[in-house]
C-alpha atoms as a PDB file:
ATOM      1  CA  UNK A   1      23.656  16.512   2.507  1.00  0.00           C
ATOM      2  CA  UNK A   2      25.464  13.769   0.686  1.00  0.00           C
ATOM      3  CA  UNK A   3      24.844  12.011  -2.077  1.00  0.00           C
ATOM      4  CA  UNK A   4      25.247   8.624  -0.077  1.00  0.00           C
ATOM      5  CA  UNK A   5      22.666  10.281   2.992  1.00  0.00           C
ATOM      6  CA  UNK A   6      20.131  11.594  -0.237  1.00  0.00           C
ATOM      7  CA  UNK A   7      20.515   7.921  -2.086  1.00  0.00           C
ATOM      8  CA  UNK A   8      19.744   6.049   1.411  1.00  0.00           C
ATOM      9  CA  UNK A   9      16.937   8.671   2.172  1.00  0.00           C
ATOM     10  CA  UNK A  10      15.167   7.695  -1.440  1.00  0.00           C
ATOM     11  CA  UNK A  11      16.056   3.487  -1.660  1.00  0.00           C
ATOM     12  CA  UNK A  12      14.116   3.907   1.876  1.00  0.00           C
ATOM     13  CA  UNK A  13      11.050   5.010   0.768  1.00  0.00           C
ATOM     14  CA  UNK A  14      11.147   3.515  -2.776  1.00  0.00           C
ATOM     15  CA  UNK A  15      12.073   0.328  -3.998  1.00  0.00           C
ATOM     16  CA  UNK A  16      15.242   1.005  -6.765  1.00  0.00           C
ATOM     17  CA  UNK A  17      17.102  -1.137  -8.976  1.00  0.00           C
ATOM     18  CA  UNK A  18      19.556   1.479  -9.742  1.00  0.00           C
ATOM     19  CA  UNK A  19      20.394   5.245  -8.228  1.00  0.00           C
ATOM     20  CA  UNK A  20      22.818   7.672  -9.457  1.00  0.00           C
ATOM     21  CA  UNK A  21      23.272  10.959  -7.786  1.00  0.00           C
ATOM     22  CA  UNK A  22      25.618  13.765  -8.782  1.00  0.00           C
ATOM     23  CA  UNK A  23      25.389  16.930  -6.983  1.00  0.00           C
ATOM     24  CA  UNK A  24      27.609  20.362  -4.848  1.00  0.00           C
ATOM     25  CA  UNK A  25      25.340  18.775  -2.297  1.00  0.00           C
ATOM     26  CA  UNK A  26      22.716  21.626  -2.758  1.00  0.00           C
ATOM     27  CA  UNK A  27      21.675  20.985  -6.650  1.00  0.00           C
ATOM     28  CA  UNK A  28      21.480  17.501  -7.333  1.00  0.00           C
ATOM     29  CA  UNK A  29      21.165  15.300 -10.929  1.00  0.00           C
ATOM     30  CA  UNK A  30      19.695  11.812 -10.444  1.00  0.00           C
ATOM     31  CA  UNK A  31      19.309   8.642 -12.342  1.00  0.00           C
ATOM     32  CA  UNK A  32      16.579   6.435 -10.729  1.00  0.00           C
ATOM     33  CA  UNK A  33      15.340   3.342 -11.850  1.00  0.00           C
ATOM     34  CA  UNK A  34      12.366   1.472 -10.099  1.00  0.00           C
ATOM     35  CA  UNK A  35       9.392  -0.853 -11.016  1.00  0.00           C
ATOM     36  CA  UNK A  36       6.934   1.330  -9.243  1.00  0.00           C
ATOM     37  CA  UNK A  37       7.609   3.651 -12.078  1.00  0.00           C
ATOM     38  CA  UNK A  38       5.389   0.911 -14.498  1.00  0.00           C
ATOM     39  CA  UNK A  39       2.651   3.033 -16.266  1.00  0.00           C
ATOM     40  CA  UNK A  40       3.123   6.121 -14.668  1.00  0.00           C
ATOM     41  CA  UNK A  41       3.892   9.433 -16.444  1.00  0.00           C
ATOM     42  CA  UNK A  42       6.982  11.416 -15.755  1.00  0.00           C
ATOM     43  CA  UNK A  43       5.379  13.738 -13.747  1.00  0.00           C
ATOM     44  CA  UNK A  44       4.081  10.760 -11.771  1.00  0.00           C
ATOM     45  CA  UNK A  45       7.155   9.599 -11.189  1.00  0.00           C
ATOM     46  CA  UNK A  46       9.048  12.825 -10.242  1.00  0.00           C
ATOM     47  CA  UNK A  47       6.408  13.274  -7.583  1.00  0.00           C
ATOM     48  CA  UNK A  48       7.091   9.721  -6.320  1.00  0.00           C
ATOM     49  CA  UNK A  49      10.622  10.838  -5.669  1.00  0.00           C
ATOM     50  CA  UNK A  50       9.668  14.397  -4.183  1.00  0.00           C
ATOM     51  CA  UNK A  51       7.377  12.273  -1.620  1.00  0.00           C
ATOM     52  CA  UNK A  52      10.482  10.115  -0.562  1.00  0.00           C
ATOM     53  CA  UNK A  53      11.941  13.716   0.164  1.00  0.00           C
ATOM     54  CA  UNK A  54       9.077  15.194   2.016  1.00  0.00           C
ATOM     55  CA  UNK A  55       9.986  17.646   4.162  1.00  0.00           C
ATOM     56  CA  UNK A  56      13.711  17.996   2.881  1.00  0.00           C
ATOM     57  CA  UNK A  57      12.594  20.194  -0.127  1.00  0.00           C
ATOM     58  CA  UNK A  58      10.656  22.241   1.934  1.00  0.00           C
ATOM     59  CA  UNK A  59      13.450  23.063   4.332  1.00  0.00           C
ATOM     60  CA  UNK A  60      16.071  23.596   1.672  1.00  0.00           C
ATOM     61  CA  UNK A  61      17.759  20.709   2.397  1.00  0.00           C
ATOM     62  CA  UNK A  62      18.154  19.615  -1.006  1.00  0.00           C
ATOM     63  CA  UNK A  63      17.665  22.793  -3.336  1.00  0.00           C
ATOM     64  CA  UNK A  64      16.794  21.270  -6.133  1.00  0.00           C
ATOM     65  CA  UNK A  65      16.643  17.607  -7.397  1.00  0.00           C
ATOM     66  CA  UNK A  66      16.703  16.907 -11.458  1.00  0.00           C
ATOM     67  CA  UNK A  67      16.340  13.713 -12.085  1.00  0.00           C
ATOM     68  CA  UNK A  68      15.862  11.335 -15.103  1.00  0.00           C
ATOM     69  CA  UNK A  69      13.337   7.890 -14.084  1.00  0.00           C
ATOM     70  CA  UNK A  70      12.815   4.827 -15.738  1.00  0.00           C
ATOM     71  CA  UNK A  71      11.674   1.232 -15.322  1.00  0.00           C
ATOM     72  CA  UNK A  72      13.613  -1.668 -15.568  1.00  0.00           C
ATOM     73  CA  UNK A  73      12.677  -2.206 -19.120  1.00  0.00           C
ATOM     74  CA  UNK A  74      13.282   1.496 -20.030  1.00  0.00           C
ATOM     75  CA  UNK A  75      16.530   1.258 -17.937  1.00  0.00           C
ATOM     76  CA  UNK A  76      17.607  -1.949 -19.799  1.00  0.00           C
ATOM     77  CA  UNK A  77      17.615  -0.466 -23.243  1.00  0.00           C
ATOM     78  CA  UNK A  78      19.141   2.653 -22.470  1.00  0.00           C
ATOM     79  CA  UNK A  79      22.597   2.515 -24.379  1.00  0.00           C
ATOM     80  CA  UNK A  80      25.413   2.858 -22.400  1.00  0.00           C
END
């Protein structure tokens, strides 16, 4: 998988304002930012993301998926 075919698979599923993917196309590192993140815990949030995946972690298509969320707000005071 790419990170432009994991990217379009997630932004399907869940609305995003930003998404950042860096992977060996196995192990993958994401930045997602989304307002259906708003009062939800992490864990809450990773699980969101895992959903968008469904069956795709289960088959090994994507190993492994590490992945930092946040909300607009969060997202817009994050110094870059």
């Amino acid at each position: 998988m790419t990170a432009d075919e994991l990217k379009t698979i997630i932004a399907a599923s869940l609305p995003c304002e930003h998404i950042a993917l860096e992977g060996d196309g196995r192990h993958w590192y994401a930045t997602i930012v989304s307002a259906e993140f708003e009062g939800k815990r992490p864990i809450a949030r990773h699980q969101r993301v895992y959903k968008t995946l469904g069956e795709k972690m289960h088959t090994d298509e994507v190993h492994a998926l590490s992945m930092k969320t946040f909300t607009p707000a969060e997202w817009a005071a994050q110094p870059r």
